[in-house]
Protein backbone atom coordinates (compact mmCIF):
# COMPACT_ATOMS: atom_id res chain seq x y z
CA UNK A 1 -2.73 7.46 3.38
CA UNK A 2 -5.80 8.72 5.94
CA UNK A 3 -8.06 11.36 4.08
CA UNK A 4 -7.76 14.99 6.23
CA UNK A 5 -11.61 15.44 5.37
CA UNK A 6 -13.73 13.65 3.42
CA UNK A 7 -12.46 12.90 0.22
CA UNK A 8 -9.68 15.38 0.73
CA UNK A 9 -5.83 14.91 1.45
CA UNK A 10 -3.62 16.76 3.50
CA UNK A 11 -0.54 18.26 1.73
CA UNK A 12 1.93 15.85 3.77
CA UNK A 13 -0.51 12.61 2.56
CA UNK A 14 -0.62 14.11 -1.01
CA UNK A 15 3.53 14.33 -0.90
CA UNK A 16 4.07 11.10 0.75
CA UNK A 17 2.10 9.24 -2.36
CA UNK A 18 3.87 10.89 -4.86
CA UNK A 19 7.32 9.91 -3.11
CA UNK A 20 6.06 6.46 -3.22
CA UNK A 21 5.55 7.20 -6.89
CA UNK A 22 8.43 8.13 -7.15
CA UNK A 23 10.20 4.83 -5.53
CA UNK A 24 7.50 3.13 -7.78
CA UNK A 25 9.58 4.89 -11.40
CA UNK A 26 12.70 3.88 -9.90
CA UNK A 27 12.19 0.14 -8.90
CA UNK A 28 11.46 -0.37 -12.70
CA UNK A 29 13.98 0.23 -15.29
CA UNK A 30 10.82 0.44 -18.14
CA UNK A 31 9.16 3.35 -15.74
CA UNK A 32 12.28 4.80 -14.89
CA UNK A 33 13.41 5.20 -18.90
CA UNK A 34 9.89 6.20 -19.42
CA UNK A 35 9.74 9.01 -16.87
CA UNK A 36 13.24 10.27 -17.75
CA UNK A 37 12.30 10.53 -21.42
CA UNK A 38 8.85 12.19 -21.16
CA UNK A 39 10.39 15.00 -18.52
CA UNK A 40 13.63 15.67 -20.07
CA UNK A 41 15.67 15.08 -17.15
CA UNK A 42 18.66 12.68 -16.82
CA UNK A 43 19.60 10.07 -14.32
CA UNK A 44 21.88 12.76 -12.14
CA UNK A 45 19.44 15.63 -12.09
CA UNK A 46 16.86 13.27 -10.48
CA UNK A 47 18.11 14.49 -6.91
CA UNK A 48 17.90 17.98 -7.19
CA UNK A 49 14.55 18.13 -9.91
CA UNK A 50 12.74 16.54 -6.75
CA UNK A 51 13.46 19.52 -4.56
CA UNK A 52 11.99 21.61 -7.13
CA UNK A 53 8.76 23.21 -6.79
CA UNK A 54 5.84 21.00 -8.83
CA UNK A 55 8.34 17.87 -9.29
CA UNK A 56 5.90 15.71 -7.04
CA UNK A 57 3.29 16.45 -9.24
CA UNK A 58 4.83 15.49 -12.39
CA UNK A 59 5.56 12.33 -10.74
CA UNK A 60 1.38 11.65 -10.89
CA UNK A 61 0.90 13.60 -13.83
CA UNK A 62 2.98 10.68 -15.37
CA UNK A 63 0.85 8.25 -13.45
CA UNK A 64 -2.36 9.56 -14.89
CA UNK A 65 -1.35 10.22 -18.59
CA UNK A 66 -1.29 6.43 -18.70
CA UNK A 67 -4.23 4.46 -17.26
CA UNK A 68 -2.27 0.77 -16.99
CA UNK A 69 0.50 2.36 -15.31
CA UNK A 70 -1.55 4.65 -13.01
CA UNK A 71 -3.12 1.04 -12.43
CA UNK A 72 0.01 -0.95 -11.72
CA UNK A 73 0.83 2.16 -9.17
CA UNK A 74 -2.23 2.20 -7.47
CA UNK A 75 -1.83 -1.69 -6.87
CA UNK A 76 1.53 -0.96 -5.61
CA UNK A 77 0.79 1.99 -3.12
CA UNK A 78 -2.70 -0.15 -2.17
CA UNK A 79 -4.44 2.74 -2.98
CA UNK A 80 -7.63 3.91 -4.93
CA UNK A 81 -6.51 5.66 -8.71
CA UNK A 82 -9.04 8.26 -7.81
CA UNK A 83 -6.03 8.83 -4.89
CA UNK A 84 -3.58 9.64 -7.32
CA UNK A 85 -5.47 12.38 -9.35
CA UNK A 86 -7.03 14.04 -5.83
CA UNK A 87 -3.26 13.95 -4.08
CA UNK A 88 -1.99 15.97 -7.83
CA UNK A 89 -4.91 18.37 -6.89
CA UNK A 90 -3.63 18.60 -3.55
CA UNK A 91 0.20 19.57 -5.14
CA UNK A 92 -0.84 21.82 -7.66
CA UNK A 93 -3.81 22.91 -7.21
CA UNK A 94 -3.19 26.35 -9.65
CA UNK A 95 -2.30 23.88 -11.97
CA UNK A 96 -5.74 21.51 -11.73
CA UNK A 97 -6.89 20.87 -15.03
CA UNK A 98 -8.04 17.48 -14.19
């Protein structure tokens, strides 16, 4: 994930890491139940939540609501946490209230 300007990332760089995130929930049962519980959804409405508006965003608001995970994901996507919250920015940005 290449920054557009400094410090800022494009819209497709900001998607692409939270669709990583989103492999990251699924790979582990423990996220996966986690993520599932905490949004309401079930197993089947996975598919078609993620072509709703703001459902990339929820992936890294459940990322940063929980430092050791937003940890283990940042390890996993070999990027910088401050990535995570700046790409949720970048996905919601009428929604920023980080």
């Amino acid at each position: 994930m290449k920054p557009e300007k400094r410090g800022q990332l494009s819209l497709e760089a900001a998607g692409e890491l939270a669709a990583t995130g989103l492999m990251f929930v699924a790979e582990d049962p423990e996220h996966l139940n986690r993520f599932l519980a905490l949004t309401g959804l079930a197993p089947h409405m996975l598919r078609a939540a993620s072509a709703e508006p703001g459902f990339l965003a929820g992936v890294l608001d459940y990322f940063l609501g929980h430092e050791p995970t937003l940890l283990a994901f940042a390890a996993y996507a070999n990027v910088p946490p401050t990535d995570v919250a700046a790409a949720r920015r970048v996905l919601a940005p009428e929604d920023d209230g980080l």
